[in-house]
C-alpha atoms as a PDB file:
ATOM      1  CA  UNK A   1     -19.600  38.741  61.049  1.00  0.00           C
ATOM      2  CA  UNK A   2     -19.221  40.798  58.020  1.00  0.00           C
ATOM      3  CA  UNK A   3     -22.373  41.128  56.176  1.00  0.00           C
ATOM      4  CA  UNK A   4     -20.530  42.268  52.902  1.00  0.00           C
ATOM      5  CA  UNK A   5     -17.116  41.832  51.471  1.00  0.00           C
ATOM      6  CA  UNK A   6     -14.685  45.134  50.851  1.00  0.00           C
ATOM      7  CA  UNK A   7     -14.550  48.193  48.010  1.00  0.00           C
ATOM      8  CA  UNK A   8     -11.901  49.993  48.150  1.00  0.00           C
ATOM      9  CA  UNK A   9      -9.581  51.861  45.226  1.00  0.00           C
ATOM     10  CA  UNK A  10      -5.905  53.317  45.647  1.00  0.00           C
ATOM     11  CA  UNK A  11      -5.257  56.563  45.953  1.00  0.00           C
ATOM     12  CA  UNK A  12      -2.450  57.605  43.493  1.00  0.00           C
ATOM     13  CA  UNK A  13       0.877  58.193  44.991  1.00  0.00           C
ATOM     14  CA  UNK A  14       0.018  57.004  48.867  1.00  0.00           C
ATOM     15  CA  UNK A  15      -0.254  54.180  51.093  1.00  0.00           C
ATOM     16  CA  UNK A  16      -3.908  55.016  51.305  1.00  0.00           C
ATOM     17  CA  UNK A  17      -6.857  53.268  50.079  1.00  0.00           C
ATOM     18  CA  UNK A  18     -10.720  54.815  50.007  1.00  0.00           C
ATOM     19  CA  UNK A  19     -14.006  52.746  50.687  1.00  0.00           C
ATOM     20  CA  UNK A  20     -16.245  53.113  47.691  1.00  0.00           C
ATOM     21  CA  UNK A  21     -18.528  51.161  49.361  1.00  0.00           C
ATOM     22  CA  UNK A  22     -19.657  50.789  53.019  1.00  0.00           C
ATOM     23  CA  UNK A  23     -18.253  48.245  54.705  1.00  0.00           C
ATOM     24  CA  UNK A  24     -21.021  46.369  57.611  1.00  0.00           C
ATOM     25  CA  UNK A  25     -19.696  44.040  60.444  1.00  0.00           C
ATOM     26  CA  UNK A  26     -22.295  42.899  62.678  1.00  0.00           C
ATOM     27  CA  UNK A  27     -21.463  41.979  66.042  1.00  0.00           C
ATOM     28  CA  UNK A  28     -23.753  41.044  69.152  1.00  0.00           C
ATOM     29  CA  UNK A  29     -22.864  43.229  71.401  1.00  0.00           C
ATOM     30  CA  UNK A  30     -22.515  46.440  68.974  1.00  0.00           C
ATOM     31  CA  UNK A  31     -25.469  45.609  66.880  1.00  0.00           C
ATOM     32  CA  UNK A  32     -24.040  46.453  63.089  1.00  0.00           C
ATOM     33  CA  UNK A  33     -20.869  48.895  62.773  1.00  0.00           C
ATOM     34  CA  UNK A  34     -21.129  50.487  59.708  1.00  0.00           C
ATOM     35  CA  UNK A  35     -17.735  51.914  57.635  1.00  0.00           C
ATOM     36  CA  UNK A  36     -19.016  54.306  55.401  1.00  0.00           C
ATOM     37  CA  UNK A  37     -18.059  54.709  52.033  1.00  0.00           C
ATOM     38  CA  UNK A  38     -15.063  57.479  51.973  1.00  0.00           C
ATOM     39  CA  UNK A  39     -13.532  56.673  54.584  1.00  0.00           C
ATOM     40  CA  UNK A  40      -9.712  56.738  53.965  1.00  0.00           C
ATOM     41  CA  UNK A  41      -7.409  53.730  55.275  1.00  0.00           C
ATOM     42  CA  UNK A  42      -4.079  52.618  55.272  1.00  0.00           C
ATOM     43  CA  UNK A  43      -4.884  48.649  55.368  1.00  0.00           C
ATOM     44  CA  UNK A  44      -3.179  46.953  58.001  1.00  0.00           C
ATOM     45  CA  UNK A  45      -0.725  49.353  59.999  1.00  0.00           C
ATOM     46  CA  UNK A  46       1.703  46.330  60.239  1.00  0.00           C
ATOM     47  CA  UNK A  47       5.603  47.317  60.148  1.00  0.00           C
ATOM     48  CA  UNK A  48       7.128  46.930  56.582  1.00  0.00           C
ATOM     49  CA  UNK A  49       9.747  44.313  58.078  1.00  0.00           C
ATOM     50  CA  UNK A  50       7.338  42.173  59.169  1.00  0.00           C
ATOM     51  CA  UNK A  51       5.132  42.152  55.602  1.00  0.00           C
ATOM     52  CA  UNK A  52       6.783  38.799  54.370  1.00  0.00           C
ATOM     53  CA  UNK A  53       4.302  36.839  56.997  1.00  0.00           C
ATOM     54  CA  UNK A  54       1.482  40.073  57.648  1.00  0.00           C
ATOM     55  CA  UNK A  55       0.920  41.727  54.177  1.00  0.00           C
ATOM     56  CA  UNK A  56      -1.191  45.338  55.114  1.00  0.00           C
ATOM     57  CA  UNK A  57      -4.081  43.512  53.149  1.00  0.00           C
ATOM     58  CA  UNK A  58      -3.763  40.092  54.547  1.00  0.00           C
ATOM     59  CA  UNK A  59      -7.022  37.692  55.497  1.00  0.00           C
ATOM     60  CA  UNK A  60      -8.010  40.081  57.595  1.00  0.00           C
ATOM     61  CA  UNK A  61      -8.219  43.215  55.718  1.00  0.00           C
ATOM     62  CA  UNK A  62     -12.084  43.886  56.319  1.00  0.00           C
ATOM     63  CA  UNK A  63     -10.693  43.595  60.328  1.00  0.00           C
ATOM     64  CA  UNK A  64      -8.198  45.943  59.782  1.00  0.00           C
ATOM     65  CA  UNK A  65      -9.840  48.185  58.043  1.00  0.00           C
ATOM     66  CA  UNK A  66     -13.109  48.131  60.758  1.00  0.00           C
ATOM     67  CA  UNK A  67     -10.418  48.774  63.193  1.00  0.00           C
ATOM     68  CA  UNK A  68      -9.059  51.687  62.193  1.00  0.00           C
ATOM     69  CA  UNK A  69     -12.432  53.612  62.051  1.00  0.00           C
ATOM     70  CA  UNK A  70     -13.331  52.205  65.533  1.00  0.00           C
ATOM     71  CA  UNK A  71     -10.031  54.277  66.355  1.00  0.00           C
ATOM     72  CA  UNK A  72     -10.313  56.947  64.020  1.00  0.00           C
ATOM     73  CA  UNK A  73     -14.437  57.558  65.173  1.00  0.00           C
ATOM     74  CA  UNK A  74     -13.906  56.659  68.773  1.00  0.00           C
ATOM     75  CA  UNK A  75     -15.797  59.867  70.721  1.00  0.00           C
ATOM     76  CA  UNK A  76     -18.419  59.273  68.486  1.00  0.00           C
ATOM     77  CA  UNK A  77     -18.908  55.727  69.052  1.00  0.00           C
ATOM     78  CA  UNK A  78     -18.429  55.722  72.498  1.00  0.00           C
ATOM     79  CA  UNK A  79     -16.021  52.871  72.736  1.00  0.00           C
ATOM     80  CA  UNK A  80     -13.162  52.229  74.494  1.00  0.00           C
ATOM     81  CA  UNK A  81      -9.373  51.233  72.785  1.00  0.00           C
ATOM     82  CA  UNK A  82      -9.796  48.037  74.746  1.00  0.00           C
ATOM     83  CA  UNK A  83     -12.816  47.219  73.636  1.00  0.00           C
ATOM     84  CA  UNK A  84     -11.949  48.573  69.659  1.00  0.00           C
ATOM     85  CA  UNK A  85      -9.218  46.349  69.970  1.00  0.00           C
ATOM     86  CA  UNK A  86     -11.854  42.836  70.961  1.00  0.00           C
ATOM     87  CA  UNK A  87     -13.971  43.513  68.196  1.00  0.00           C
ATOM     88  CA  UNK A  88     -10.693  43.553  65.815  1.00  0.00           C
ATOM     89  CA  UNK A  89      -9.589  40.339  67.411  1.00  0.00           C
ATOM     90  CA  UNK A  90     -13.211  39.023  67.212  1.00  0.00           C
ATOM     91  CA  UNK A  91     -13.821  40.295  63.424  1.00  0.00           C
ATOM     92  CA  UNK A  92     -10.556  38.646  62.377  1.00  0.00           C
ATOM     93  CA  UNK A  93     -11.784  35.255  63.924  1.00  0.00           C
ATOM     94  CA  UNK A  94     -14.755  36.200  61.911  1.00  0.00           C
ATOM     95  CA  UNK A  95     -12.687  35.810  58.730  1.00  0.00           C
ATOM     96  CA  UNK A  96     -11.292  32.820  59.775  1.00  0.00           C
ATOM     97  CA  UNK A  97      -7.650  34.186  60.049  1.00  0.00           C
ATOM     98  CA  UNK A  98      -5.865  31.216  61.919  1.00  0.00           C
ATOM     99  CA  UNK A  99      -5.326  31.870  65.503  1.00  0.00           C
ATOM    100  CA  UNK A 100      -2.030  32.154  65.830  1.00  0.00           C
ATOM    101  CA  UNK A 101      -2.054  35.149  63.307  1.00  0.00           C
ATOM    102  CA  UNK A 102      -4.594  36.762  64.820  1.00  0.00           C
ATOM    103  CA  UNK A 103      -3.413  36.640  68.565  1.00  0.00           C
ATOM    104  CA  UNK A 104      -0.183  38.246  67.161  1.00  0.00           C
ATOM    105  CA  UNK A 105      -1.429  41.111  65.465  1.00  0.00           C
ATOM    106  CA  UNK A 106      -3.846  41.517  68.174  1.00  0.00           C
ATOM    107  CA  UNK A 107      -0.994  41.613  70.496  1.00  0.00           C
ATOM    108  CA  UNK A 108       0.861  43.471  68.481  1.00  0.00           C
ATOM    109  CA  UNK A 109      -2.081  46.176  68.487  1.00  0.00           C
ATOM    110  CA  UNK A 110      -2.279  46.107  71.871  1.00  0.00           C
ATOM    111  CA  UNK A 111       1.769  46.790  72.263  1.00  0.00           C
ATOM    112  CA  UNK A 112       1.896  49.314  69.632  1.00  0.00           C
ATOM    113  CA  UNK A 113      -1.352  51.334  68.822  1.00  0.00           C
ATOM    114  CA  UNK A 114      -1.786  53.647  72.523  1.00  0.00           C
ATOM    115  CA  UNK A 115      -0.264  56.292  69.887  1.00  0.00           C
ATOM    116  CA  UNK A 116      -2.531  56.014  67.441  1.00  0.00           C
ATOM    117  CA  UNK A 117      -5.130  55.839  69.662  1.00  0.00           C
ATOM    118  CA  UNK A 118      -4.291  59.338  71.179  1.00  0.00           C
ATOM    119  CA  UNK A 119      -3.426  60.643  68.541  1.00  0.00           C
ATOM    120  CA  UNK A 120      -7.296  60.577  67.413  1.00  0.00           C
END
């Protein structure tokens, strides 16, 4: 669960977005995740076609956003893609983002995001 709701201000001329304030998720077997504040994000890396039913800062923005630091801090964290990906799935029930929309976008993350994984 997320024990506070999201900061987070625009950056001027990109599809990025900055925490102003940490962002906490506590889960049981992770004990509390902490985002800090700073940390850079581009929402929900969803493709643009598919926006019209999973807007980049849908209901589960906070998930999203968890998510990609799980990916971007992953040596540090000691946590596998697999296992990044279950706490997205699990933080987005957490939200209470219907289950149909969050089985696809965890599916979808599961498909697609090997690359960004690596890439980190």
């Amino acid at each position: 669960m997320f024990l506070n709701r999201i900061k987070l201000e625009h950056i001027p001329n990109k599809r990025k977005w900055v925490l102003t304030e940490e962002l906490k998720y506590y889960s049981a077997q992770y004990q509390t995740i902490t985002v800090p504040a700073g940390f850079t994000t581009d929402l929900a890396s969803i493709p643009r076609l598919l926006w019209s039913v999973f807007p980049p800062d849908g209901p589960y923005l906070e998930a999203a956003v968890l998510h990609d630091y799980l990916y971007s801090k992953q040596p540090a964290l000691d946590i596998s893609r697999k296992q990044a990906d279950k706490v997205f799935l699990k933080a987005m029930r957490a939200l209470g983002v219907p289950g149909w929309k969050r089985y696809s976008i965890y599916y979808g993350v599961r498909l697609g995001g090997k690359a960004s994984w690596n890439k980190k």
